[in-house]
C-alpha atoms as a PDB file:
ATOM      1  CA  UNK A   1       0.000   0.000   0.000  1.00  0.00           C
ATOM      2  CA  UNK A   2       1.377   3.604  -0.844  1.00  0.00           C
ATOM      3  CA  UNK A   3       1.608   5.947   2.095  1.00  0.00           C
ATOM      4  CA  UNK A   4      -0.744   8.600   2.318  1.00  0.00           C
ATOM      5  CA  UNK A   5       1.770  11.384   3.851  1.00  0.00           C
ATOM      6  CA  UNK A   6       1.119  15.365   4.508  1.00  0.00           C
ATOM      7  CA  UNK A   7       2.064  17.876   2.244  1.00  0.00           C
ATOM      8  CA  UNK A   8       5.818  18.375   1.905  1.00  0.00           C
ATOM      9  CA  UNK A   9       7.983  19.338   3.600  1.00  0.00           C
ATOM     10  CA  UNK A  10       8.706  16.034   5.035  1.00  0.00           C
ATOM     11  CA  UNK A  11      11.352  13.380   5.312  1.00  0.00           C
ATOM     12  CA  UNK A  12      11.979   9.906   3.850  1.00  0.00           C
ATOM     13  CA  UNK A  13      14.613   7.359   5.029  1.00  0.00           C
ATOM     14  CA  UNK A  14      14.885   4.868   2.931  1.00  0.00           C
ATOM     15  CA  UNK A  15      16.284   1.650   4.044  1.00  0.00           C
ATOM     16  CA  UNK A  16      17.770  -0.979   0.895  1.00  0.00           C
ATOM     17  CA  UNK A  17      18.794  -4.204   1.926  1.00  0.00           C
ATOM     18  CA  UNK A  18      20.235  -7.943   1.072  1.00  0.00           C
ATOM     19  CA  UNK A  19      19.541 -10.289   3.298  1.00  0.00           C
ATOM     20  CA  UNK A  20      21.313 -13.136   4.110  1.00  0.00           C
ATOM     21  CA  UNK A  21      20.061 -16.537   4.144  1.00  0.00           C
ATOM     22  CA  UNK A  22      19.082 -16.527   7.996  1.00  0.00           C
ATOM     23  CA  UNK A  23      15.723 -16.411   8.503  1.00  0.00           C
ATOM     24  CA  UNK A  24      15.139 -17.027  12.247  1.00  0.00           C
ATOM     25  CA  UNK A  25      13.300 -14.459  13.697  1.00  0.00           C
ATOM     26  CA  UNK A  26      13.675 -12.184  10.882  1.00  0.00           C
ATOM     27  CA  UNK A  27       9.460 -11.725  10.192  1.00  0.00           C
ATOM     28  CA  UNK A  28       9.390 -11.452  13.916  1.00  0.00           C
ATOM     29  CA  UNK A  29      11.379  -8.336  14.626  1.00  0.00           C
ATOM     30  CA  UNK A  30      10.204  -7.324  11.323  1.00  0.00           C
ATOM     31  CA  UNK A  31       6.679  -6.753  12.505  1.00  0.00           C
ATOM     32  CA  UNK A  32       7.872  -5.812  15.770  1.00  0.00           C
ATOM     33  CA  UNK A  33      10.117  -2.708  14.233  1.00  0.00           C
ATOM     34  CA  UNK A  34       6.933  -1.969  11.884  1.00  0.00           C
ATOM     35  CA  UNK A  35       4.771  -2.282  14.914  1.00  0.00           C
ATOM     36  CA  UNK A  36       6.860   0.009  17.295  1.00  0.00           C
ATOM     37  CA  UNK A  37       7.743   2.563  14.153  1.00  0.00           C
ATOM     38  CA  UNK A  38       4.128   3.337  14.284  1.00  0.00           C
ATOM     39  CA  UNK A  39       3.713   4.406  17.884  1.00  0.00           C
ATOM     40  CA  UNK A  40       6.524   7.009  17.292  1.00  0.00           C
ATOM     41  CA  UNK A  41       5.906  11.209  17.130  1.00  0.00           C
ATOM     42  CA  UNK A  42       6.655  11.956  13.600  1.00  0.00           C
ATOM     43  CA  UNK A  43       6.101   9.042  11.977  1.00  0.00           C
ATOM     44  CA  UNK A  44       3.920   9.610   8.607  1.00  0.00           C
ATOM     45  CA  UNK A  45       4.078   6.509   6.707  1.00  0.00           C
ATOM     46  CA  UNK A  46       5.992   3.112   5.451  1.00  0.00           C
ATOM     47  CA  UNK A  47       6.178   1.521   2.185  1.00  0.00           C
ATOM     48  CA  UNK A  48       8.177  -2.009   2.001  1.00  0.00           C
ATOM     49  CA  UNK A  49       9.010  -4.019  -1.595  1.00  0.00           C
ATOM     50  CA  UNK A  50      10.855  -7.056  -1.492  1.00  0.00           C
ATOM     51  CA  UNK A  51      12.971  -9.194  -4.168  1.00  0.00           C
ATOM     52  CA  UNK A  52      16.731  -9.607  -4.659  1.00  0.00           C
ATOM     53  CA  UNK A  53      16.686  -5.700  -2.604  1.00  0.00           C
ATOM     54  CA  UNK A  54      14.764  -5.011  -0.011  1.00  0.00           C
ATOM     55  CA  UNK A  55      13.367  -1.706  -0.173  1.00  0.00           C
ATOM     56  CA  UNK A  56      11.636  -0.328   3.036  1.00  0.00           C
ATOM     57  CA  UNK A  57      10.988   3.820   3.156  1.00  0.00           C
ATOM     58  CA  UNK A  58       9.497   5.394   5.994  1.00  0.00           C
ATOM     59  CA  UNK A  59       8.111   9.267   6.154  1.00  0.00           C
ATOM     60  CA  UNK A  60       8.769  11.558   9.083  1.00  0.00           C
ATOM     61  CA  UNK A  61       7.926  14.672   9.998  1.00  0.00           C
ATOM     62  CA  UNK A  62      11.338  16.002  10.803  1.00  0.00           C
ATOM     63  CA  UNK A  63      14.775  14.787  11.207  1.00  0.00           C
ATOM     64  CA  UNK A  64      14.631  14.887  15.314  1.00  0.00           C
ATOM     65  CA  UNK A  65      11.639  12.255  15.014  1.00  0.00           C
ATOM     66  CA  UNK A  66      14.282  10.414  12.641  1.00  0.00           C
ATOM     67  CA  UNK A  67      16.646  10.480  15.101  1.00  0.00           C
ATOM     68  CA  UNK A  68      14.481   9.581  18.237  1.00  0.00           C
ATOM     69  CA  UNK A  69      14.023   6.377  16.011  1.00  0.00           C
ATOM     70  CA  UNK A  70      17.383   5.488  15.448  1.00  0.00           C
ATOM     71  CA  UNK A  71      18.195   5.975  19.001  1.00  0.00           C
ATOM     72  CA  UNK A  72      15.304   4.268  19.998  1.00  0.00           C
ATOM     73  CA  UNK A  73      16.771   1.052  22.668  1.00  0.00           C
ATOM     74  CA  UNK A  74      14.590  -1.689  20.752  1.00  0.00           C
ATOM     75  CA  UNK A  75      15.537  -0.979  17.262  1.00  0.00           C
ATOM     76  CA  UNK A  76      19.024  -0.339  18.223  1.00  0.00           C
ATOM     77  CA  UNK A  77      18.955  -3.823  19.355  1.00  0.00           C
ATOM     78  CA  UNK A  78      17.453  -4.801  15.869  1.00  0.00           C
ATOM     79  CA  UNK A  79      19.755  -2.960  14.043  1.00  0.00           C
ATOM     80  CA  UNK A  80      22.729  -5.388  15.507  1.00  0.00           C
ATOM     81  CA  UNK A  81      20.975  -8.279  15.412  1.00  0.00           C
ATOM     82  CA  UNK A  82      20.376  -7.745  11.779  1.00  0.00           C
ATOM     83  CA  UNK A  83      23.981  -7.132  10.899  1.00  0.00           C
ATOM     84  CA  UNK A  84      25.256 -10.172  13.242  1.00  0.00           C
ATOM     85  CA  UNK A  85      22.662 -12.211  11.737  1.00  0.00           C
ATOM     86  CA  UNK A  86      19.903 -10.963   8.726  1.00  0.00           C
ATOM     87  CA  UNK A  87      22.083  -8.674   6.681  1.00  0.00           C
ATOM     88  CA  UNK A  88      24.662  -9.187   3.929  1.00  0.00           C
ATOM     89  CA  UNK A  89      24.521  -5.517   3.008  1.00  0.00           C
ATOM     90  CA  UNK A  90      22.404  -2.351   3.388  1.00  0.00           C
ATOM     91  CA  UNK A  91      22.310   1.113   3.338  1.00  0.00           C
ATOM     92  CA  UNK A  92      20.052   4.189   4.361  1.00  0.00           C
ATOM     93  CA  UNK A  93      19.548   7.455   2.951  1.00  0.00           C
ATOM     94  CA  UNK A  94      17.374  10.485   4.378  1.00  0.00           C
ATOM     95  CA  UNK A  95      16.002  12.821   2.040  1.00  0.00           C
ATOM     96  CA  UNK A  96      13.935  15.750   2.580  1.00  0.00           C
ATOM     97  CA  UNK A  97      10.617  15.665   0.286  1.00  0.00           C
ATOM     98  CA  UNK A  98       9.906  18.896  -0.881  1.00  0.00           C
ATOM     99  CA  UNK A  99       6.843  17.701  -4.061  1.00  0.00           C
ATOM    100  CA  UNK A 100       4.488  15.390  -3.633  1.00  0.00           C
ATOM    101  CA  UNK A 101       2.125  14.591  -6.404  1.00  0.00           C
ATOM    102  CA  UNK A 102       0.101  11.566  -7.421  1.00  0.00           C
ATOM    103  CA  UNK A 103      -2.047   9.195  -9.774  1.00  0.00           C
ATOM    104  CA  UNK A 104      -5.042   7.374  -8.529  1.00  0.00           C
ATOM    105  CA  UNK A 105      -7.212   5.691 -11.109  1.00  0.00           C
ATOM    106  CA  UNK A 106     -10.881   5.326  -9.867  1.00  0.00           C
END
């Protein structure tokens, strides 16, 4: 599903991954992350696409709320289990949105 986020300003971090082929407890903390991503001030949105890359982007409203995130005790515990264990490679990027437009066929 495509996020339905504010009009910009606004920031994306976009998360691309390869995963290694570990799977234990990988769709777990998955949801939990996704779960716990949601309860946060300044979150706006997710969109996740999977095949050889993973491609997750989430929306915030500013880069503090990005950073409350990253520092956030639980997902700093994901974040090293997933390079000790689910990652082969990844790499994030935060952009600022400044347009916004879209297509919705009816």
């Amino acid at each position: 599903m495509i996020s339905n986020t504010p009009t910009p300003p606004y920031y994306a971090v976009i998360f691309s991954s390869v995963r290694t082929t570990d799977p234990k407890g990988y769709a777990e903390m998955n949801a939990l992350m996704n779960a716990l991503a949601v309860e946060q001030e300044g979150f706006l949105g997710m969109e996740n696409a999977q095949s050889d890359i993973g491609i997750t982007i989430s929306y915030w409203s500013d880069l503090e709320a990005i950073k409350r995130w990253k520092d956030h005790l639980e997902h700093q515990n994901a974040q090293r289990e997933g390079q000790n264990r689910w990652y082969q490679h990844y790499k994030v990027r935060i952009a600022k949105v400044e347009r916004a437009y879209e297509f919705l066929k009816k």
